[in-house]
PDB file of N, CA and C in Angstrom:
ATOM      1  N   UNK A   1     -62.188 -51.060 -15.644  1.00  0.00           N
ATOM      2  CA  UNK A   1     -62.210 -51.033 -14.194  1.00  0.00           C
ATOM      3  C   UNK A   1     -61.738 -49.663 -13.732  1.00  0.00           C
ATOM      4  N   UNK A   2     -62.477 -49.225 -13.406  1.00  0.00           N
ATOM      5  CA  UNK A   2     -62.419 -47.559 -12.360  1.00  0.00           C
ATOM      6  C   UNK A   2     -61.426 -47.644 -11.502  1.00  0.00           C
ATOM      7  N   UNK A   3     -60.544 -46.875 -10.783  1.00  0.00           N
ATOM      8  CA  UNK A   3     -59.508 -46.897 -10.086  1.00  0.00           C
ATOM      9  C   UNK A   3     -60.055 -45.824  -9.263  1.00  0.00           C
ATOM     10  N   UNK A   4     -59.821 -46.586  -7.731  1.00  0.00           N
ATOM     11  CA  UNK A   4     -60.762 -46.216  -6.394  1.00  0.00           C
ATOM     12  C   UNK A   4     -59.683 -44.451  -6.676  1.00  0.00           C
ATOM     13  N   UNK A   5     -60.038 -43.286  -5.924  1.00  0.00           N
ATOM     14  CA  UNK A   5     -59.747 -42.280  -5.481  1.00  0.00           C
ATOM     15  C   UNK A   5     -59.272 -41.950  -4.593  1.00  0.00           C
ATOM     16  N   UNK A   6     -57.893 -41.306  -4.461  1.00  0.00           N
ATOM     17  CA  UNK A   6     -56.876 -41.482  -3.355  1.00  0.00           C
ATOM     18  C   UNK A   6     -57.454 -40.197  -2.587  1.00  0.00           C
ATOM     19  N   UNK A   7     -57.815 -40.667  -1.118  1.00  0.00           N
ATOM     20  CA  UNK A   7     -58.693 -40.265  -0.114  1.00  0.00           C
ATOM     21  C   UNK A   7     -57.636 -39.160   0.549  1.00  0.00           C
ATOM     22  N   UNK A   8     -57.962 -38.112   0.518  1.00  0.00           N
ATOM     23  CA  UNK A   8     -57.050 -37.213   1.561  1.00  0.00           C
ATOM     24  C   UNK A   8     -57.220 -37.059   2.729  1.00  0.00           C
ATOM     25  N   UNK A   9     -58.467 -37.943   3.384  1.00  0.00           N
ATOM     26  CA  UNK A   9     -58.938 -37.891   4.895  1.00  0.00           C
ATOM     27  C   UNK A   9     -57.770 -38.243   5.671  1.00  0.00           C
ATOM     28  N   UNK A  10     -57.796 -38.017   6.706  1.00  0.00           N
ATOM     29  CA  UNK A  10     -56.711 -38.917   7.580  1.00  0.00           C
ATOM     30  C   UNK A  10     -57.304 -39.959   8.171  1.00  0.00           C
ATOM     31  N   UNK A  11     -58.618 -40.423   8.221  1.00  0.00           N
ATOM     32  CA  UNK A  11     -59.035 -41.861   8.248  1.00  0.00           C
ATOM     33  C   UNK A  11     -58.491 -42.948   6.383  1.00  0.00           C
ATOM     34  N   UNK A  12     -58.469 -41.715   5.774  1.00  0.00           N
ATOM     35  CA  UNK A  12     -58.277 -42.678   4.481  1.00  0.00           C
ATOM     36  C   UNK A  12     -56.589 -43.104   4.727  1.00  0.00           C
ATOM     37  N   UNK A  13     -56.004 -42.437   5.583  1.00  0.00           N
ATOM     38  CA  UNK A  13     -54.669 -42.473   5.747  1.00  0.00           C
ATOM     39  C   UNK A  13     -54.498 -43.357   6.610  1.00  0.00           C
ATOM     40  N   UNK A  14     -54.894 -42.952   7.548  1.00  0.00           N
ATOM     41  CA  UNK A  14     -55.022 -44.666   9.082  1.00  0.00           C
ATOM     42  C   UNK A  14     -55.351 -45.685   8.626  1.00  0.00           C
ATOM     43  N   UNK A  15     -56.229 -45.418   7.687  1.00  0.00           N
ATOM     44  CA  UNK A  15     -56.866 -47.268   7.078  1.00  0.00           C
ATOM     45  C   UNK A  15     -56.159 -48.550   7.526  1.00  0.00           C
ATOM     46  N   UNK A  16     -55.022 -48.732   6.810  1.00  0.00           N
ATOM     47  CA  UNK A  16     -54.225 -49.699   7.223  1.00  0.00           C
ATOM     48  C   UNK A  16     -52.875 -49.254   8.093  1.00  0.00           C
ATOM     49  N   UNK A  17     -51.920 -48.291   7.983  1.00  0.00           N
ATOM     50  CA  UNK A  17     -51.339 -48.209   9.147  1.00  0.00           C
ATOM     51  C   UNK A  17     -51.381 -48.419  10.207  1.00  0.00           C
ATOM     52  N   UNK A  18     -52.443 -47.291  10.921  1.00  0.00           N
ATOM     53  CA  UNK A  18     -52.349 -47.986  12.245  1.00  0.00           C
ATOM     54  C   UNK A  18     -53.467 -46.359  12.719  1.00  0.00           C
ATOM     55  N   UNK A  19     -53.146 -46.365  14.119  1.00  0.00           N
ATOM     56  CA  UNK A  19     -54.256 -44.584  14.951  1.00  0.00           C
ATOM     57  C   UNK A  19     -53.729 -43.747  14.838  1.00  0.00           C
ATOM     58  N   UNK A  20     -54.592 -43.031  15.321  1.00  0.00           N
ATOM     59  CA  UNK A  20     -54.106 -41.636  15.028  1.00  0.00           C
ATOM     60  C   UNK A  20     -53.223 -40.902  16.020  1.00  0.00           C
ATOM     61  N   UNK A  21     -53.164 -41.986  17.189  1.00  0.00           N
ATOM     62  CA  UNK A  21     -51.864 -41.684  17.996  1.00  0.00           C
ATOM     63  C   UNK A  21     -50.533 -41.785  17.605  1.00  0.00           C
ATOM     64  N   UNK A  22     -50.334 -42.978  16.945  1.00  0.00           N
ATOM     65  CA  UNK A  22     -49.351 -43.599  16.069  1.00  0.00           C
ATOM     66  C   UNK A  22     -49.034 -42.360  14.729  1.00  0.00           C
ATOM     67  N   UNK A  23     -49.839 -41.637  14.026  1.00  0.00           N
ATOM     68  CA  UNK A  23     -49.482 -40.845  13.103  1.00  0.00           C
ATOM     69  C   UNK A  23     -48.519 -39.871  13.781  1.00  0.00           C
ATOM     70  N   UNK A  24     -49.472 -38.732  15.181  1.00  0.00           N
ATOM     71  CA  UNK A  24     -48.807 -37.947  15.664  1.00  0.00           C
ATOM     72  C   UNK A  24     -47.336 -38.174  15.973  1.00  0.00           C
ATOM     73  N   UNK A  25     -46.808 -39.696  16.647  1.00  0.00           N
ATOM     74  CA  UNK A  25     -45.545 -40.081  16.951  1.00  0.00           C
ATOM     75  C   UNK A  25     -44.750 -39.648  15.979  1.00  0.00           C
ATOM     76  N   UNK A  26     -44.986 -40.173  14.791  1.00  0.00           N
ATOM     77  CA  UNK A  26     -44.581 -40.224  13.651  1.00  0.00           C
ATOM     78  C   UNK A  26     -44.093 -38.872  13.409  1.00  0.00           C
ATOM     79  N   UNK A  27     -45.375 -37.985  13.049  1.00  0.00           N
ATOM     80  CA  UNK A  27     -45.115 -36.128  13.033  1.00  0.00           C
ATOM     81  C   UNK A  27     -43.803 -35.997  14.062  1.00  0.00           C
ATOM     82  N   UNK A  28     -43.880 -36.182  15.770  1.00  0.00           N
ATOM     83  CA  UNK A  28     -42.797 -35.636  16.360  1.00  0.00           C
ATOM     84  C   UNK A  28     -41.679 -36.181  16.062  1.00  0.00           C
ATOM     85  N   UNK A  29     -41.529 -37.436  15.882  1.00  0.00           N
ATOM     86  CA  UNK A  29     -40.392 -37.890  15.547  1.00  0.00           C
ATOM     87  C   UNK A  29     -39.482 -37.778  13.978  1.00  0.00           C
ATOM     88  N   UNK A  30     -40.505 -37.041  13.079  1.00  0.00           N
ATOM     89  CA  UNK A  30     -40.008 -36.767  12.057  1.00  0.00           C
ATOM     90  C   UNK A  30     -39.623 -34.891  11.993  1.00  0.00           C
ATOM     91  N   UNK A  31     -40.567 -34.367  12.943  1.00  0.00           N
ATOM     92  CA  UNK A  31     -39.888 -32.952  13.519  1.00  0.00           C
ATOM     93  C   UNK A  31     -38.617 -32.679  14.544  1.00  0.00           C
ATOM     94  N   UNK A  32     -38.893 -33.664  15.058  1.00  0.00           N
ATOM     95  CA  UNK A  32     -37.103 -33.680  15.703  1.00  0.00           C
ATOM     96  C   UNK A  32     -36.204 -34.420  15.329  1.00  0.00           C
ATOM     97  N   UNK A  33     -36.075 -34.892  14.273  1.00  0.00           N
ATOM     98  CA  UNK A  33     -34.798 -35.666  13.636  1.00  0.00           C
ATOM     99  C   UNK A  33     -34.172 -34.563  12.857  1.00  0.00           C
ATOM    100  N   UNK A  34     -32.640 -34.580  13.048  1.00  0.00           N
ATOM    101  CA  UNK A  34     -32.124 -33.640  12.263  1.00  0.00           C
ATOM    102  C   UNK A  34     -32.287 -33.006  10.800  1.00  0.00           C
ATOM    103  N   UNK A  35     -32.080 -32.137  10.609  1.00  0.00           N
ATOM    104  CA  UNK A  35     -32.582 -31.450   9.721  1.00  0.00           C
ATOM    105  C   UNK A  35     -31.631 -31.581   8.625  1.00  0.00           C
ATOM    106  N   UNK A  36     -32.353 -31.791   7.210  1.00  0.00           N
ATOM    107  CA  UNK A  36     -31.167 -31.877   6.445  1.00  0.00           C
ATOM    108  C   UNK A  36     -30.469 -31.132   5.653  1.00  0.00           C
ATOM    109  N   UNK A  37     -29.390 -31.695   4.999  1.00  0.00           N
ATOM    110  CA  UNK A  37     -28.783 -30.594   4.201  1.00  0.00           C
ATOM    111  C   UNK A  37     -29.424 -29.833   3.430  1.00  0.00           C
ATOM    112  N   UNK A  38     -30.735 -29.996   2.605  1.00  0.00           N
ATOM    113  CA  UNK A  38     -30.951 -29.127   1.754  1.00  0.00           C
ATOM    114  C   UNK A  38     -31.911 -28.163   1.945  1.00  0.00           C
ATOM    115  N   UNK A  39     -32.452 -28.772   3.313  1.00  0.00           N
ATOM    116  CA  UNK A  39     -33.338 -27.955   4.112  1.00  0.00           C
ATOM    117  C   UNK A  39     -32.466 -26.511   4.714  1.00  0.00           C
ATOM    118  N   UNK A  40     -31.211 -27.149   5.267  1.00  0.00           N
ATOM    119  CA  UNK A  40     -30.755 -25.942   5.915  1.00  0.00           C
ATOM    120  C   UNK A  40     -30.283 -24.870   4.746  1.00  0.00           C
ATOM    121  N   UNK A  41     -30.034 -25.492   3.795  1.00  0.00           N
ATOM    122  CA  UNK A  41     -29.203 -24.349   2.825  1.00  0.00           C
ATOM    123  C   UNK A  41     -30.531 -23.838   2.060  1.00  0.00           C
ATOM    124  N   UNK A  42     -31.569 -24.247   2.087  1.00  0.00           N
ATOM    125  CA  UNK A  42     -32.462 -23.329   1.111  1.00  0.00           C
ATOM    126  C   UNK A  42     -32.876 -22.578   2.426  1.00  0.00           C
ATOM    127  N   UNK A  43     -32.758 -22.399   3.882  1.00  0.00           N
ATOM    128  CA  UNK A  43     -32.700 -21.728   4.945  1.00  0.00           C
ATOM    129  C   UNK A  43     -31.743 -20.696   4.956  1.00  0.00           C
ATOM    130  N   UNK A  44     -31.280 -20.685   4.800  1.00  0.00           N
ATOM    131  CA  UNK A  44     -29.531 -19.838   4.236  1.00  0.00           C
ATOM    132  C   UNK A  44     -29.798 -18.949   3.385  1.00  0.00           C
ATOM    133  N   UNK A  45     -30.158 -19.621   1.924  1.00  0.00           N
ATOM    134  CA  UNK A  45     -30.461 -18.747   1.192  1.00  0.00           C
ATOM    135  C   UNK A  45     -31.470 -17.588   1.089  1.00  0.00           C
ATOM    136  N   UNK A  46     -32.745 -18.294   1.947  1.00  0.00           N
ATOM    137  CA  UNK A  46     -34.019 -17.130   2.412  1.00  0.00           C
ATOM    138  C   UNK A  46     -33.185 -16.541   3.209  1.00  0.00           C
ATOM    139  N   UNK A  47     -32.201 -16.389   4.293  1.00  0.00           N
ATOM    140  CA  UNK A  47     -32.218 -15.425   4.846  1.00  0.00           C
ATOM    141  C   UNK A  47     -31.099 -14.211   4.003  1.00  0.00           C
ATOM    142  N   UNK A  48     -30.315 -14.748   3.831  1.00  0.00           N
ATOM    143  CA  UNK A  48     -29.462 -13.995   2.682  1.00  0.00           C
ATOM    144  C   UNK A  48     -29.924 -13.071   1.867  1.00  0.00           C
ATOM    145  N   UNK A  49     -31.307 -13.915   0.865  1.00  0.00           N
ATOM    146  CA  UNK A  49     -31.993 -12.896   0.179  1.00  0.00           C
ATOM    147  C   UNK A  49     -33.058 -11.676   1.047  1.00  0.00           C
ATOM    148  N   UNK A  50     -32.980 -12.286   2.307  1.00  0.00           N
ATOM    149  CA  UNK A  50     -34.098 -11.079   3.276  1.00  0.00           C
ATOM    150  C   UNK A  50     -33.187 -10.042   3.276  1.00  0.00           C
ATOM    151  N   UNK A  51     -31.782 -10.524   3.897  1.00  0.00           N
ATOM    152  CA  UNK A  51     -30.561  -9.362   3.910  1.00  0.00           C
ATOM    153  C   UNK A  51     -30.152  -8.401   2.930  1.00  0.00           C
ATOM    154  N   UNK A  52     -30.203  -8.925   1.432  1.00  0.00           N
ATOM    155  CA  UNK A  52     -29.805  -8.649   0.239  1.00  0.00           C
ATOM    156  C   UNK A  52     -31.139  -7.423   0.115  1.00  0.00           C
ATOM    157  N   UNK A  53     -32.375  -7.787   0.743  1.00  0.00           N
ATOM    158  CA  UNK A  53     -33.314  -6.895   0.566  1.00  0.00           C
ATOM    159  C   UNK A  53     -33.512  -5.860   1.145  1.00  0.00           C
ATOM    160  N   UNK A  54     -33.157  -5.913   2.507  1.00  0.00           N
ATOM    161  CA  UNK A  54     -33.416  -4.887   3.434  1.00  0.00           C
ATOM    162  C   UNK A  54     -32.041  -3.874   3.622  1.00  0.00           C
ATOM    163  N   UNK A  55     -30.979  -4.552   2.870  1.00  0.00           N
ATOM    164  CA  UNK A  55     -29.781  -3.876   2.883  1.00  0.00           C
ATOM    165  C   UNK A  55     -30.142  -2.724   1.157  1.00  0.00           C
ATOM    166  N   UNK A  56     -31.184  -3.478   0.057  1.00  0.00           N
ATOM    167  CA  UNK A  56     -31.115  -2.410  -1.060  1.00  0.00           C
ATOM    168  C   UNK A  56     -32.137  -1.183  -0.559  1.00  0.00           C
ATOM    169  N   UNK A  57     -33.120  -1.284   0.285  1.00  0.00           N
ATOM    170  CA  UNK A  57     -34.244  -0.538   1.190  1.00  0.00           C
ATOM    171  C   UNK A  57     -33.546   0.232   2.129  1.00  0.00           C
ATOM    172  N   UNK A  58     -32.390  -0.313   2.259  1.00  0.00           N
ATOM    173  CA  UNK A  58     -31.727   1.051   3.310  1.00  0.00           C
ATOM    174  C   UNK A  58     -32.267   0.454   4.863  1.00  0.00           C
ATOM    175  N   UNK A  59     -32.970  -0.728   5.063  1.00  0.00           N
ATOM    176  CA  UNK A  59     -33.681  -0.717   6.108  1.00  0.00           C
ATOM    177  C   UNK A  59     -32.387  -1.741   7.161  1.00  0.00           C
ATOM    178  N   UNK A  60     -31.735  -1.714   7.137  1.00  0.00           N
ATOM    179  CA  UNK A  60     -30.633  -2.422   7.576  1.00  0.00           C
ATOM    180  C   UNK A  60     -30.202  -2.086   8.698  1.00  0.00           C
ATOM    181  N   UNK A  61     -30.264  -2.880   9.682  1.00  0.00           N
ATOM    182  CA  UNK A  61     -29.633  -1.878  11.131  1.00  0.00           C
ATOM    183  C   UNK A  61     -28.247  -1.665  10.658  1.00  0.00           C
ATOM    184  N   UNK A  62     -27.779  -0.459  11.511  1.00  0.00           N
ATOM    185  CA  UNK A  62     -26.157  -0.666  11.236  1.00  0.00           C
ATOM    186  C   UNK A  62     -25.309  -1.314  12.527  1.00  0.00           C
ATOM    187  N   UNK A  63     -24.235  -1.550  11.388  1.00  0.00           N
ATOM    188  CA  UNK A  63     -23.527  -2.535  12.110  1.00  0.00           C
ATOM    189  C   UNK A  63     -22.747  -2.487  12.992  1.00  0.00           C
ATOM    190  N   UNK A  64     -21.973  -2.885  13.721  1.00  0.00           N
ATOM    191  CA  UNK A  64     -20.685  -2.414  14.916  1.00  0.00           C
ATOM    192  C   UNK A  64     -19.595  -2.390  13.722  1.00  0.00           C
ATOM    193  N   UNK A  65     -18.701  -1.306  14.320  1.00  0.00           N
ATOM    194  CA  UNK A  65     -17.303  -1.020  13.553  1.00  0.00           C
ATOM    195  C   UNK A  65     -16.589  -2.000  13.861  1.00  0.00           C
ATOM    196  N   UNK A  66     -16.546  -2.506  15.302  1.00  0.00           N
ATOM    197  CA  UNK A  66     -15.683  -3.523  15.857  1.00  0.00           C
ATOM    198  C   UNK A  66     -16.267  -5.007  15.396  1.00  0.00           C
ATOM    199  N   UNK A  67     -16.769  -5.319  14.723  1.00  0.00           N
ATOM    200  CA  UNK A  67     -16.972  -6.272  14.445  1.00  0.00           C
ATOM    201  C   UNK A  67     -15.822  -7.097  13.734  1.00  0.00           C
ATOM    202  N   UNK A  68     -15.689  -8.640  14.345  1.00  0.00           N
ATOM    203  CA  UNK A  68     -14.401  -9.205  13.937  1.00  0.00           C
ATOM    204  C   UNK A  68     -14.604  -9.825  12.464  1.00  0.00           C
ATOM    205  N   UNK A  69     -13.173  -9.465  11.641  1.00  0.00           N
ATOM    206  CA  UNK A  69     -13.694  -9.411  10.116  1.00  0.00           C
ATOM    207  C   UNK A  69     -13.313 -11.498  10.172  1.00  0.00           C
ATOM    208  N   UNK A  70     -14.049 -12.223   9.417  1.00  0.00           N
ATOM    209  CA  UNK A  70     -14.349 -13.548   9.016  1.00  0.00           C
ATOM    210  C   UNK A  70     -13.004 -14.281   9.168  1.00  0.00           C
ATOM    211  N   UNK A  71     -13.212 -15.286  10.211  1.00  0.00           N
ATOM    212  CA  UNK A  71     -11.524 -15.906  10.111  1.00  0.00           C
ATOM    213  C   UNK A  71     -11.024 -16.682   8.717  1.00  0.00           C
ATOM    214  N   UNK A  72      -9.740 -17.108   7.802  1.00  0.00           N
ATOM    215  CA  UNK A  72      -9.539 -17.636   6.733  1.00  0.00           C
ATOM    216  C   UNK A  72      -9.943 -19.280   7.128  1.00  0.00           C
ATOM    217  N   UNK A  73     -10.480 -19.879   6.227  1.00  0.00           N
ATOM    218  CA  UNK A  73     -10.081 -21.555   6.496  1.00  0.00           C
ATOM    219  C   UNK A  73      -9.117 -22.294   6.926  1.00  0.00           C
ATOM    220  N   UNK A  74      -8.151 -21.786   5.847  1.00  0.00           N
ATOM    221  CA  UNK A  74      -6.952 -21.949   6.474  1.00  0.00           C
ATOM    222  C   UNK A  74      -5.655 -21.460   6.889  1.00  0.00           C
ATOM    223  N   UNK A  75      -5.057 -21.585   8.235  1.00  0.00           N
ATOM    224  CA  UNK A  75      -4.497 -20.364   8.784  1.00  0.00           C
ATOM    225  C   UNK A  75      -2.782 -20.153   7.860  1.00  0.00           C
ATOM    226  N   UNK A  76      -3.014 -19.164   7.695  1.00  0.00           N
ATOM    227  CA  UNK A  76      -1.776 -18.703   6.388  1.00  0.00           C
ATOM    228  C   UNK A  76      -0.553 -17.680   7.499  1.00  0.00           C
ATOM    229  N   UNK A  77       0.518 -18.094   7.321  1.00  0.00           N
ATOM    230  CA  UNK A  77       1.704 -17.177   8.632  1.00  0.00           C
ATOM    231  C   UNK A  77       2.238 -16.236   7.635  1.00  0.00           C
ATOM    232  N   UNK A  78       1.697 -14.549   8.159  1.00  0.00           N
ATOM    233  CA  UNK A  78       2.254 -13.717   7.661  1.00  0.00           C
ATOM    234  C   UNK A  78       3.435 -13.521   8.403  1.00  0.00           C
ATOM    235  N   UNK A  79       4.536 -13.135   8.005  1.00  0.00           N
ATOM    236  CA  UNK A  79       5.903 -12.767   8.634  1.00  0.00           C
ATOM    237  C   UNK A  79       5.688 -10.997   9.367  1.00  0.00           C
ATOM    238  N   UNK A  80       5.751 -10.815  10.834  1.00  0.00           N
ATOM    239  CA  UNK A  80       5.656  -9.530  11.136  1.00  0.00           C
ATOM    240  C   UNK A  80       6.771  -8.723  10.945  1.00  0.00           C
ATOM    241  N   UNK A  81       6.690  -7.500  10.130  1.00  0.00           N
ATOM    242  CA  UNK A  81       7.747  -6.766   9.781  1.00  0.00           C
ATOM    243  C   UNK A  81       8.385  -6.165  10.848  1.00  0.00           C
ATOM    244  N   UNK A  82       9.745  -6.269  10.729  1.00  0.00           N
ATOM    245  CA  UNK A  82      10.412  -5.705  11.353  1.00  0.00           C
ATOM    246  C   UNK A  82      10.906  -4.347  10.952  1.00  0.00           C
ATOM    247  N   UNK A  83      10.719  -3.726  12.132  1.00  0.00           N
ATOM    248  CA  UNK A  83      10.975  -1.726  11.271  1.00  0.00           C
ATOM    249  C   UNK A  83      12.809  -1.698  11.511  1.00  0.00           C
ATOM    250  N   UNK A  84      13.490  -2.385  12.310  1.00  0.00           N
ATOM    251  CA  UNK A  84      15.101  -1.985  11.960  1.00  0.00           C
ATOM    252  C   UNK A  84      15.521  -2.573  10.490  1.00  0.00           C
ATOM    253  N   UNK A  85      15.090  -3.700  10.258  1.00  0.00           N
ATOM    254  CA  UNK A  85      15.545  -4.530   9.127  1.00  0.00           C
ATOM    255  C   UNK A  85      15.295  -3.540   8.131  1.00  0.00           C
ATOM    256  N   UNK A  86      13.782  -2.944   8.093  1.00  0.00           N
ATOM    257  CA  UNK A  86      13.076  -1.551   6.891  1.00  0.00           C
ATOM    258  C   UNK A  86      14.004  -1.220   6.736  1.00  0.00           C
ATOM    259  N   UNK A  87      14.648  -0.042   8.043  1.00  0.00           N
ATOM    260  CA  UNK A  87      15.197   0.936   7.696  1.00  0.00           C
ATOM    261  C   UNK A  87      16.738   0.774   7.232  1.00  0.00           C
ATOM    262  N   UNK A  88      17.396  -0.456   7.960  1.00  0.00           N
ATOM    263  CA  UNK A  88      18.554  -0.726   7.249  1.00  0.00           C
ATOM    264  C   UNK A  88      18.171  -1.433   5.687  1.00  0.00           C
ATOM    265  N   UNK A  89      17.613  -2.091   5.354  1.00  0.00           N
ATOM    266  CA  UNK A  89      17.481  -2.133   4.105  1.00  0.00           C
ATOM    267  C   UNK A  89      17.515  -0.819   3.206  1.00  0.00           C
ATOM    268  N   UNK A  90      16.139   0.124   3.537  1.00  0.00           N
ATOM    269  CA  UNK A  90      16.577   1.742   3.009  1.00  0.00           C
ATOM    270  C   UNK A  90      17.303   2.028   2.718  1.00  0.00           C
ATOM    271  N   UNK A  91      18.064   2.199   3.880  1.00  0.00           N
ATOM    272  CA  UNK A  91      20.352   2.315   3.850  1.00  0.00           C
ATOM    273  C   UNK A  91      20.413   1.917   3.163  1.00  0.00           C
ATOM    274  N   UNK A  92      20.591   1.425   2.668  1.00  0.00           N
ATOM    275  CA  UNK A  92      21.454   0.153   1.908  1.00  0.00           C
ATOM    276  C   UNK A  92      20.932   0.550   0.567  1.00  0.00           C
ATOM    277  N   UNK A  93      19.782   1.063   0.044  1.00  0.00           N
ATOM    278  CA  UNK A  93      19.734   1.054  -1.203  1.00  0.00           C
ATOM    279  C   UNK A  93      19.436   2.137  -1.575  1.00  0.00           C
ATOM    280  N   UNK A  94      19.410   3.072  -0.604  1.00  0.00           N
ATOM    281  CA  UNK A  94      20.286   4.424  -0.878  1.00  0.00           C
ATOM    282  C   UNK A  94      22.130   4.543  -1.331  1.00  0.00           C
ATOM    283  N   UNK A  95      22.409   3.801  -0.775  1.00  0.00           N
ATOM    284  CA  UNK A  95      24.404   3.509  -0.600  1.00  0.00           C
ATOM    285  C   UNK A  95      24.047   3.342  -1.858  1.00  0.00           C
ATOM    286  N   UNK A  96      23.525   2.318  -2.370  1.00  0.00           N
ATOM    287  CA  UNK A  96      23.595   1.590  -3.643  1.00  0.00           C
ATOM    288  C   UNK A  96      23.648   2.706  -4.487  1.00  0.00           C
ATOM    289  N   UNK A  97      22.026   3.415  -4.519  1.00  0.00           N
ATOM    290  CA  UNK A  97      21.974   4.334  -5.471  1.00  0.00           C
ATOM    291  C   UNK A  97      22.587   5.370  -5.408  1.00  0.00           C
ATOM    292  N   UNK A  98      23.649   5.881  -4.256  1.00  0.00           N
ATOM    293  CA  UNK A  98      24.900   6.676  -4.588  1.00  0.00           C
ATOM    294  C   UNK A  98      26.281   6.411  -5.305  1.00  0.00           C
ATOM    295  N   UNK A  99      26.407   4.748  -5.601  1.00  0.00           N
ATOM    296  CA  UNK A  99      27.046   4.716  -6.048  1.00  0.00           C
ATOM    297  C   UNK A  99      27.107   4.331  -7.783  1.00  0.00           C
ATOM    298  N   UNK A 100      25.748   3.888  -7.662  1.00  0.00           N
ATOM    299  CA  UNK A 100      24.973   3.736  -9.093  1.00  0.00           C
ATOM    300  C   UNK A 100      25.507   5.267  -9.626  1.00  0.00           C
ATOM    301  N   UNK A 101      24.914   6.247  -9.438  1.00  0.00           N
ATOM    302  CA  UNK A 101      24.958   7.575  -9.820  1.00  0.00           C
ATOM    303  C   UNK A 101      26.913   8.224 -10.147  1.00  0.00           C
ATOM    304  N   UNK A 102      27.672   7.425  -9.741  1.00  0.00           N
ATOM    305  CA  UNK A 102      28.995   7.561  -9.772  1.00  0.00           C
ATOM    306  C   UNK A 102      29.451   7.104 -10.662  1.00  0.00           C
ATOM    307  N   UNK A 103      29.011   5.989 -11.004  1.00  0.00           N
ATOM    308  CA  UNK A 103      29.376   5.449 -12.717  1.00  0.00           C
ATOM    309  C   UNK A 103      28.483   4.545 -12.882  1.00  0.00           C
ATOM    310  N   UNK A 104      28.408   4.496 -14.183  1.00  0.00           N
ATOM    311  CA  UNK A 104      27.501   3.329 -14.924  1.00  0.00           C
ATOM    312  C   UNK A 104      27.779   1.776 -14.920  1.00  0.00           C
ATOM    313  N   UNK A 105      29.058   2.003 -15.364  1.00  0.00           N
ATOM    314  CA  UNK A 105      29.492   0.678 -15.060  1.00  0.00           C
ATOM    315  C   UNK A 105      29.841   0.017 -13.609  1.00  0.00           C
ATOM    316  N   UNK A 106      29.159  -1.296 -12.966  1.00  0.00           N
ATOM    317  CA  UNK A 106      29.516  -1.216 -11.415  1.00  0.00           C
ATOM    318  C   UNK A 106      30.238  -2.126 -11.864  1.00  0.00           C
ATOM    319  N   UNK A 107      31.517  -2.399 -10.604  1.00  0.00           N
ATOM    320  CA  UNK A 107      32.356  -3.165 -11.091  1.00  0.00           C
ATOM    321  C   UNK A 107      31.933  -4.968  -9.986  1.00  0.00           C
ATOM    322  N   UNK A 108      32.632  -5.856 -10.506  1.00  0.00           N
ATOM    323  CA  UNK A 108      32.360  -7.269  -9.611  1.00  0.00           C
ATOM    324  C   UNK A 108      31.955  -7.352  -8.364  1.00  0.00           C
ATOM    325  N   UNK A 109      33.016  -6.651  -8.222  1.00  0.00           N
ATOM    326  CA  UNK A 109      32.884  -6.834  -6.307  1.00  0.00           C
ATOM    327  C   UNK A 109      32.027  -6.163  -5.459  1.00  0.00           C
ATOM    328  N   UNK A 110      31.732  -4.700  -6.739  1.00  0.00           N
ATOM    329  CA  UNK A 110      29.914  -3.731  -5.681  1.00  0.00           C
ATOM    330  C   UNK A 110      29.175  -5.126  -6.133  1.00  0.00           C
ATOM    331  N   UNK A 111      28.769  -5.728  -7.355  1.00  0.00           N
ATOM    332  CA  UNK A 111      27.746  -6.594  -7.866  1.00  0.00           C
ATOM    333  C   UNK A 111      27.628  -7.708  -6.940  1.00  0.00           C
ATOM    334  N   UNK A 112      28.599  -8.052  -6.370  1.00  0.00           N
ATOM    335  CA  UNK A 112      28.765  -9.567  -5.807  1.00  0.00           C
ATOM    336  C   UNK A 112      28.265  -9.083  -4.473  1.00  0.00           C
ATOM    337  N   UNK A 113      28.965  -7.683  -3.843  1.00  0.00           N
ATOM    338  CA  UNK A 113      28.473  -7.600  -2.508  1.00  0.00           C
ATOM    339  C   UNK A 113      27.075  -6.953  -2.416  1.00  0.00           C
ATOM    340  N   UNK A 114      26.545  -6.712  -3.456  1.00  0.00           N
ATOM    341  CA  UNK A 114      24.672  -5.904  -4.136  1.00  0.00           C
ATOM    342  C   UNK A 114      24.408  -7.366  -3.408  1.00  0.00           C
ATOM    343  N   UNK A 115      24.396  -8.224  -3.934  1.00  0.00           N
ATOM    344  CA  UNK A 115      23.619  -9.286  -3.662  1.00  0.00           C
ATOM    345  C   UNK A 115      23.922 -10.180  -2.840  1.00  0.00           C
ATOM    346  N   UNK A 116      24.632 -10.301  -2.294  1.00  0.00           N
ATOM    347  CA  UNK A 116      24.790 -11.164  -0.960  1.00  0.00           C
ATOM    348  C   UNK A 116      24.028  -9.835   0.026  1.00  0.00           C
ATOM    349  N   UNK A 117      24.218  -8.633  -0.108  1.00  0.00           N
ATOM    350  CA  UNK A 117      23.498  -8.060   0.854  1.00  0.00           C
ATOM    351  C   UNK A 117      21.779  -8.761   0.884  1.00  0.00           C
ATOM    352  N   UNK A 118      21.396  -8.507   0.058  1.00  0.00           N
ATOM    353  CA  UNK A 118      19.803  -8.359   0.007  1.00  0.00           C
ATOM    354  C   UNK A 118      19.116  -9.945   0.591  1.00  0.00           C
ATOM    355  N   UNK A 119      19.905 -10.899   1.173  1.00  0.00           N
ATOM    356  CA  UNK A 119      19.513 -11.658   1.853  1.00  0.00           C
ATOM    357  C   UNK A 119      18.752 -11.214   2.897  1.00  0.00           C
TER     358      UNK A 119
END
């Protein structure tokens, strides 16, 4: 038994579904339903590789200097330096290393007060 030939007409397609009004629905409503994940990321990737191309061609507009550099995921608290704390710290380990230079051996009480300073 021969096995009929799958018809690429779009009457071979309406056959039993339904018209050809009913297909078109179908088309819009399957063009405006969100788009999916793997659609958008192989979207991503073409444009990336257009970039990757036109940036080895030199053909690349250039960019603004001011452009804001990429925010982190997650927000991390740098501590803002303080310039008196700097410079008294400096002090301080200058003192040190004048008295380092006075003898080798430091005795308890520079050692004990070395390090309670550096809090």
């Amino acid at each position: 038994m021969a096995r009929a030939k799958k018809s690429r007409s779009m009457r071979g397609k309406l056959g039993k579904t339904g018209s050809k009004e009913m297909m078109k629905e179908q088309n819009k409503a399957r063009k405006s339903s969100a788009t999916r994940r793997f659609v958008t990321k192989k979207s991503k990737e073409r444009k990336d590789q257009a970039h990757k191309k036109l940036e080895r061609l030199g053909l690349l507009p250039a960019t603004e200097a001011g452009a804001v550099p990429e925010r982190p995921r997650r927000f991390v608290y740098v501590k803002p330096v303080d310039e008196n704390t700097e410079k008294e710290k400096a002090a301080a380990l200058e003192n040190t290393n004048a008295i380092d230079s006075d003898s080798e051996d430091l005795s308890l009480d520079e050692l004990l007060s070395a390090f309670t300073e550096q809090k």
